[in-house]
C-alpha atoms as a PDB file:
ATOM      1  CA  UNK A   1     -42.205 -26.233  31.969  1.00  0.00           C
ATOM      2  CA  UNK A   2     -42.322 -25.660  28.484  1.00  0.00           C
ATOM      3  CA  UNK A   3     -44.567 -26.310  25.619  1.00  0.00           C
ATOM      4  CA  UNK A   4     -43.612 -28.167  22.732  1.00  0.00           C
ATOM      5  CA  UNK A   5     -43.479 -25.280  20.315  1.00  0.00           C
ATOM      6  CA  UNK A   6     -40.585 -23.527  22.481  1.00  0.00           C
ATOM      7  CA  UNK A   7     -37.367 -25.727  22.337  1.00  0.00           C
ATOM      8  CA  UNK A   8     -33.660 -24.601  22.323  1.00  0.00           C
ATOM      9  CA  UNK A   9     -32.276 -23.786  18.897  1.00  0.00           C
ATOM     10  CA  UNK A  10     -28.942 -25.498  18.247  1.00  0.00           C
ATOM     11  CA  UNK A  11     -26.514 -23.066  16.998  1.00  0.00           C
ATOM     12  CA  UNK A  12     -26.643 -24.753  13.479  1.00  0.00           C
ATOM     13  CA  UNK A  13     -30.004 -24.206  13.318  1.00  0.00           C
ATOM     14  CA  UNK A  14     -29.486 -20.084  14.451  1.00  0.00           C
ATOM     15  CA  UNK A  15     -26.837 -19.740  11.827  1.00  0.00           C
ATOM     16  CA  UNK A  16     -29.079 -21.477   8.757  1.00  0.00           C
ATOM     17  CA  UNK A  17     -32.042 -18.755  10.148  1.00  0.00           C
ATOM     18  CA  UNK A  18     -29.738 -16.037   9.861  1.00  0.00           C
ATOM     19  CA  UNK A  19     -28.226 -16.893   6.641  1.00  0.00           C
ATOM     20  CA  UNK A  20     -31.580 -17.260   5.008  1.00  0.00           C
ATOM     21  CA  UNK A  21     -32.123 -13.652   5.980  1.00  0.00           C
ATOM     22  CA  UNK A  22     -28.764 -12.713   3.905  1.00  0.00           C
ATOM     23  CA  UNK A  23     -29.619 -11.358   0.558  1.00  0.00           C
ATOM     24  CA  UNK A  24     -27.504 -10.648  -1.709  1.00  0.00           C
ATOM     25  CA  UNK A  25     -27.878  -9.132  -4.979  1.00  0.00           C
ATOM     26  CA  UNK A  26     -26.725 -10.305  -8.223  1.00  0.00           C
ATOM     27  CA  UNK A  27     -24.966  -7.229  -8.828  1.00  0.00           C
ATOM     28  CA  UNK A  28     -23.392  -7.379  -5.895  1.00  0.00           C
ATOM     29  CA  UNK A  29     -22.073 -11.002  -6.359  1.00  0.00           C
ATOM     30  CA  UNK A  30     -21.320 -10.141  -9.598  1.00  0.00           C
ATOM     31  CA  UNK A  31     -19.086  -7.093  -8.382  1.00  0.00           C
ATOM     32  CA  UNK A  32     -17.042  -9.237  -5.949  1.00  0.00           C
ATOM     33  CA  UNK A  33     -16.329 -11.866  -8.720  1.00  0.00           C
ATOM     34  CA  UNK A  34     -14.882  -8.682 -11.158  1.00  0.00           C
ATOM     35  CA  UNK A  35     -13.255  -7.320  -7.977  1.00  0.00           C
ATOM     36  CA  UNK A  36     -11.880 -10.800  -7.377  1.00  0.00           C
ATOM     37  CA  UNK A  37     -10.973 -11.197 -11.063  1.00  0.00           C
ATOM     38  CA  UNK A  38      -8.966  -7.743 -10.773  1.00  0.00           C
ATOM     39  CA  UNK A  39      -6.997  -8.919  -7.898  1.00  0.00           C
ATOM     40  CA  UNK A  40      -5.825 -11.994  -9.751  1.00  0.00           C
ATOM     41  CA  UNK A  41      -4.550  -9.781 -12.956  1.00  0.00           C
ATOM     42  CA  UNK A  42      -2.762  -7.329 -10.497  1.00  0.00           C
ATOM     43  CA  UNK A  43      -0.923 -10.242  -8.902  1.00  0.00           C
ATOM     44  CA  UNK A  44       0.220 -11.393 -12.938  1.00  0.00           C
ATOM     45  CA  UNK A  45       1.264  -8.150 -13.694  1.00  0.00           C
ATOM     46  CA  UNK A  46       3.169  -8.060 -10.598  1.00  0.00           C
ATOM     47  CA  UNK A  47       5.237 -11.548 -11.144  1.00  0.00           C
ATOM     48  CA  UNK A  48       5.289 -11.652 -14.723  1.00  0.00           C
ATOM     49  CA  UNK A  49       7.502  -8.772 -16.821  1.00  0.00           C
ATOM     50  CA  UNK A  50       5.835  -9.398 -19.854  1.00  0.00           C
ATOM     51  CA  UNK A  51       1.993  -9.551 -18.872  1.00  0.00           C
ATOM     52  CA  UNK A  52       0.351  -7.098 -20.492  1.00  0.00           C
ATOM     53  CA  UNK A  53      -2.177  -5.439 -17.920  1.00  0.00           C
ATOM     54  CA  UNK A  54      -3.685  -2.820 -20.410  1.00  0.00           C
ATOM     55  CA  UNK A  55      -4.532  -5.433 -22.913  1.00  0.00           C
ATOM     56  CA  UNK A  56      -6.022  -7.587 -20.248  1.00  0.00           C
ATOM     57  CA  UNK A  57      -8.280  -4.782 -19.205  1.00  0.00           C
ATOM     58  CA  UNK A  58      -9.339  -3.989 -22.127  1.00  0.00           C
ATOM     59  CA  UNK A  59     -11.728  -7.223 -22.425  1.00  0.00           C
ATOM     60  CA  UNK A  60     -13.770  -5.272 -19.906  1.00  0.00           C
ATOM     61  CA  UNK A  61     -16.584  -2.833 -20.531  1.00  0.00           C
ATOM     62  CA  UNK A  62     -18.593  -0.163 -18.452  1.00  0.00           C
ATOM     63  CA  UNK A  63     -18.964  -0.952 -15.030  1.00  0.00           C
ATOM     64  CA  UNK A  64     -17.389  -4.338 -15.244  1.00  0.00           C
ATOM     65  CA  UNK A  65     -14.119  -2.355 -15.939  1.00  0.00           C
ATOM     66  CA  UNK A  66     -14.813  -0.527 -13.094  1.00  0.00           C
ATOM     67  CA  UNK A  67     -15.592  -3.408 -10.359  1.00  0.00           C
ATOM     68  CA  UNK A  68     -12.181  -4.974 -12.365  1.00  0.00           C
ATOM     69  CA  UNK A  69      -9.642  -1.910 -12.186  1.00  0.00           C
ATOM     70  CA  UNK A  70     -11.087  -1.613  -8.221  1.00  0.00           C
ATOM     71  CA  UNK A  71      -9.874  -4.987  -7.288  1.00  0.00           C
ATOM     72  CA  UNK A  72      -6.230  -4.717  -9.683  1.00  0.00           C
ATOM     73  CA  UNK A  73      -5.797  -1.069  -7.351  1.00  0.00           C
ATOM     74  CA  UNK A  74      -6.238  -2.688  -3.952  1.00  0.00           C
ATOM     75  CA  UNK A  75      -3.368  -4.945  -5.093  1.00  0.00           C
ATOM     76  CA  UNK A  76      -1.551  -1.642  -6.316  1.00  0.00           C
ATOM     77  CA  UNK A  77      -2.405  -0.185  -3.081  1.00  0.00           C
ATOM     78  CA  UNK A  78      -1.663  -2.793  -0.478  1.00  0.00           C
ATOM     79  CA  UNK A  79       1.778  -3.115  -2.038  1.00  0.00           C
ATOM     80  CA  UNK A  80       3.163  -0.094  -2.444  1.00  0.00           C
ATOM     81  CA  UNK A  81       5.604   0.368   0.447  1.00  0.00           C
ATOM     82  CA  UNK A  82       8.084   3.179   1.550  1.00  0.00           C
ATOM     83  CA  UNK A  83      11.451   2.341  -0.413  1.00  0.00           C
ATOM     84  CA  UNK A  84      14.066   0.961   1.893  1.00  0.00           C
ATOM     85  CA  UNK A  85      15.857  -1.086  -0.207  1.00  0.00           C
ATOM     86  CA  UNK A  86      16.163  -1.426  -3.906  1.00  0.00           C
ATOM     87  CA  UNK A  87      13.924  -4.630  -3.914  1.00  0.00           C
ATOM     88  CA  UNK A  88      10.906  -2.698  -2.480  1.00  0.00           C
ATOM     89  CA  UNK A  89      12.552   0.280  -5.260  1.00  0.00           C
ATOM     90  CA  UNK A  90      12.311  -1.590  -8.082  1.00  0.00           C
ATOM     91  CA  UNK A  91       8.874  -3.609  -6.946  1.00  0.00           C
ATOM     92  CA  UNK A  92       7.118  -0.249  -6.493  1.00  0.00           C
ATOM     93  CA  UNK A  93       8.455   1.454  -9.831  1.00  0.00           C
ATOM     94  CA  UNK A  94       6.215  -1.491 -11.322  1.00  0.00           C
ATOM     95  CA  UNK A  95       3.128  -0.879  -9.300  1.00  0.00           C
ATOM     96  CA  UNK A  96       3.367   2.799 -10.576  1.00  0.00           C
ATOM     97  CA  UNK A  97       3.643   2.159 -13.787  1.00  0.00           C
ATOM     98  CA  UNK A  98       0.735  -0.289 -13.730  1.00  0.00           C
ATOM     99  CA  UNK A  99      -1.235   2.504 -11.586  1.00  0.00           C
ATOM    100  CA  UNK A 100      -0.935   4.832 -14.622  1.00  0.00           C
ATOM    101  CA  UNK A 101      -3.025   2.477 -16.575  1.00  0.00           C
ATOM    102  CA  UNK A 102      -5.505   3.208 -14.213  1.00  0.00           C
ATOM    103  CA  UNK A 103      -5.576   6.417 -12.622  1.00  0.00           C
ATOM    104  CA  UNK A 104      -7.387   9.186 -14.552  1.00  0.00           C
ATOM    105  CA  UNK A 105      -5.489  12.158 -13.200  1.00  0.00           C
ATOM    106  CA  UNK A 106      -1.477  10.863 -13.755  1.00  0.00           C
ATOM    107  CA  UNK A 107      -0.048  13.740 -11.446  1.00  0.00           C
ATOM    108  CA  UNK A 108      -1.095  11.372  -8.758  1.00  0.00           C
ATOM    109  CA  UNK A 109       1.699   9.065  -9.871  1.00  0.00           C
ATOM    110  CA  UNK A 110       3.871  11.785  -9.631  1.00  0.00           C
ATOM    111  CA  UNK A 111       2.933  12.271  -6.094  1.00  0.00           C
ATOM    112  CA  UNK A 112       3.704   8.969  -5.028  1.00  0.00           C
ATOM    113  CA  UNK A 113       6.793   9.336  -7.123  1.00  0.00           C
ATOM    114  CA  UNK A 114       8.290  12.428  -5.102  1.00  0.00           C
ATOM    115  CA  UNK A 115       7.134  11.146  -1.837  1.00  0.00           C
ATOM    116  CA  UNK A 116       9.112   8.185  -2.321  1.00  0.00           C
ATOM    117  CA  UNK A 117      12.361  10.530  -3.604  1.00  0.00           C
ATOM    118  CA  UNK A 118      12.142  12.692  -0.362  1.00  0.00           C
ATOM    119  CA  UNK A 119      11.665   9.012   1.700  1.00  0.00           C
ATOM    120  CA  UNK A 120      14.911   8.367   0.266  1.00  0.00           C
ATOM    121  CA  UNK A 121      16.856  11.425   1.014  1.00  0.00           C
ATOM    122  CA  UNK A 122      15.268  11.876   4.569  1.00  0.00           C
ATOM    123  CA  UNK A 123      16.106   8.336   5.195  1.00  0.00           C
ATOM    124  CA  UNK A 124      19.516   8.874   4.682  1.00  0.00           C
ATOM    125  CA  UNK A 125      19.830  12.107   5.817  1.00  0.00           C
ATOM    126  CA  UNK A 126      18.723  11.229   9.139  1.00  0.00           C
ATOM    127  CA  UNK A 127      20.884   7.970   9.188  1.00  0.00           C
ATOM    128  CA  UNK A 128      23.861  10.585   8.569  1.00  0.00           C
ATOM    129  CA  UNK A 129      23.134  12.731  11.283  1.00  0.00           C
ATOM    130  CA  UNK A 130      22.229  10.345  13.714  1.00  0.00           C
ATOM    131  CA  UNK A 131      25.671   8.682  12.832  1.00  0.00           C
ATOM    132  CA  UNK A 132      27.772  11.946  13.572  1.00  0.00           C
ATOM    133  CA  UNK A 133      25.745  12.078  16.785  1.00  0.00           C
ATOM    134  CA  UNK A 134      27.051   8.954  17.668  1.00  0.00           C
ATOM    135  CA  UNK A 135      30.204   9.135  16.959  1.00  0.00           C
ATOM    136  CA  UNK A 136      30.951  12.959  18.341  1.00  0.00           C
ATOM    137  CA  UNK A 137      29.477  11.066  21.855  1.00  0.00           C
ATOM    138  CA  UNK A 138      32.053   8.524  21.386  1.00  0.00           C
ATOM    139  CA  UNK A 139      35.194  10.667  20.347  1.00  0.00           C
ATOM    140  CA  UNK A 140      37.713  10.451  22.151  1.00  0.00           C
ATOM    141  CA  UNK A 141      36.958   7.013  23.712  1.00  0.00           C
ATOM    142  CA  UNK A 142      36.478   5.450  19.648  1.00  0.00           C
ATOM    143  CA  UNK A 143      40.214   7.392  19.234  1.00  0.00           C
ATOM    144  CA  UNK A 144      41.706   5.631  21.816  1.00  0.00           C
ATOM    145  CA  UNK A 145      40.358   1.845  20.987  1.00  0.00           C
ATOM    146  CA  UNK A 146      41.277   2.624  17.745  1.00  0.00           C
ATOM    147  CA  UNK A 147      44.306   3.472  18.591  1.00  0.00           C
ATOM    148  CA  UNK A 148      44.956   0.105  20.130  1.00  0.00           C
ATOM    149  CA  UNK A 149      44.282  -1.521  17.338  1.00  0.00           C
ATOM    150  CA  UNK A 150      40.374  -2.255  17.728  1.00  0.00           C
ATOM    151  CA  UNK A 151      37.782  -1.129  15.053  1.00  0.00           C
ATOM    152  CA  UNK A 152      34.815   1.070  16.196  1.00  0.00           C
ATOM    153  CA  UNK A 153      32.027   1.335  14.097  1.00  0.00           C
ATOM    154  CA  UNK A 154      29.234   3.309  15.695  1.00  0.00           C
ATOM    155  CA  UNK A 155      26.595   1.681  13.584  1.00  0.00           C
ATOM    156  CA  UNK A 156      27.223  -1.632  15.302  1.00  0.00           C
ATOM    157  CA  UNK A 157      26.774  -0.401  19.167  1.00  0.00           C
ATOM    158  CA  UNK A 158      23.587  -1.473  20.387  1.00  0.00           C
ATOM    159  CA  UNK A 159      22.463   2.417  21.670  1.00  0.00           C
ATOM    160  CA  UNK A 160      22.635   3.490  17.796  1.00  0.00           C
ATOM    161  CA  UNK A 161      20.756   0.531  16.464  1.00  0.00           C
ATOM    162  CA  UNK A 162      17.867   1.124  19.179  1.00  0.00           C
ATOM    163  CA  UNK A 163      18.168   4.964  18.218  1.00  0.00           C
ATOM    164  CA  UNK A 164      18.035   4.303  14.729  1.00  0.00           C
ATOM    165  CA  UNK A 165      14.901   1.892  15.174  1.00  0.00           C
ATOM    166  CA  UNK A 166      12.890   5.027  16.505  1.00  0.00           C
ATOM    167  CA  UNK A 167      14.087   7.357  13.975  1.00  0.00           C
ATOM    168  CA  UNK A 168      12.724   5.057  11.723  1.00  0.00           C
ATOM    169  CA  UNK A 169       9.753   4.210  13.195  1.00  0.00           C
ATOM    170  CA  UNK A 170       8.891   8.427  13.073  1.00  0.00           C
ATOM    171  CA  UNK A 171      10.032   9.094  10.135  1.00  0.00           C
ATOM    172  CA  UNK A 172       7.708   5.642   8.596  1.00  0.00           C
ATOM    173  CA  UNK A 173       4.723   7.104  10.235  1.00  0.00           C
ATOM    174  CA  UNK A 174       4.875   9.943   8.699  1.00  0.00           C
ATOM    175  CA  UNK A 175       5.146   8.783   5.388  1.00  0.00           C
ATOM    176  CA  UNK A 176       3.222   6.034   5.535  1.00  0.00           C
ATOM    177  CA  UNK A 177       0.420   8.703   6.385  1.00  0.00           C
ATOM    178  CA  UNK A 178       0.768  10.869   3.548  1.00  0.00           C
ATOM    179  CA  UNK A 179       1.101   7.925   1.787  1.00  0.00           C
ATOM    180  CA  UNK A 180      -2.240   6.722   2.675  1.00  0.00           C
ATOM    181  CA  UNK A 181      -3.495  10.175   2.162  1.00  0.00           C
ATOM    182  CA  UNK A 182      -2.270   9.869  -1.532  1.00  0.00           C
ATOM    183  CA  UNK A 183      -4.068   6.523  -2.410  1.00  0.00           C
ATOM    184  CA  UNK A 184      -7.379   7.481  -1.031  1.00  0.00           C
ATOM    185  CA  UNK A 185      -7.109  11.055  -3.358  1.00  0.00           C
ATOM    186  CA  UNK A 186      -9.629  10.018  -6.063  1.00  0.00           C
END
């Protein structure tokens, strides 16, 4: 038997209890706005050439800036990728460039930069190898299809695409880790 002080709470009723508890400052909501604000000025810059990210930051003072430039290098941060194409090449040169606006000490840039050049030349490099690989395995069999007339491209058999898929995958992780290692540098 119960009393009729002790009833069961509906879950509505334990979620408006809990939320009352919730305080948040006005600093705080204030930060997330500026944070929120910075994210929407990274995504301009990012689709429009001729948006002007410095001069947009500069309408921000003191820690305003700060909450502001935190939320436009998230953005920066989340889309900087390892370059395997020249999309994801040229889409990351303009993250950099708007990451110089904010980043106090510009050799981290540079960092970034070079990582990306030895992505490049690894990338390939390995691609290259793994290629001769291949097709020393195949010799003599890729001579002899060829030589009835049937094109052999090593590239296309299904044992150097899974192949190539790890090599990827270990060389990504890699980079991607020193990558993250990069960003987090203050």
């Amino acid at each position: 038997m119960t009393d009729k002080g002790d009833r069961i709470k509906t879950a509505l009723e334990i979620a408006m209890e809990r939320a009352q508890k919730i305080k948040v400052s006005r600093e705080e909501l204030d930060r997330q706005r500026y944070i929120d604000e910075g994210r929407k000025l990274a995504g301009r810059y990012l689709t429009h050439e001729d948006f002007d990210l410095e001069n947009a930051l500069g309408f921000y003072k003191g820690k305003i800036r700060g909450w502001v430039e935190e939320g436009v290098r998230s953005v920066f941060h989340m889309k900087l990728t390892l370059p395997k194409n020249e999309q994801i090449k040229v889409e990351n040169e303009r993250v950099l460039k708007g990451m110089l606006l904010l980043e106090k000490d510009k050799r981290k840039v540079d960092r970034i930069r070079m990582l990306f050049n030895s992505y490049e030349k690894n990338y390939e490099a390995a691609y290259e190898r793994l290629k001769m690989e291949f097709e020393s395995r195949l010799g003599e069999t890729k001579r002899t299809l060829e030589n009835l007339g049937f094109t052999v491209e090593v590239e296309n058999q299904p044992q150097f695409k899974e192949k190539w898929a790890q090599v990827v995958g270990e060389l990504d992780l890699k980079y991607e880790e020193v990558l993250k290692q990069y960003l987090s540098d203050r």
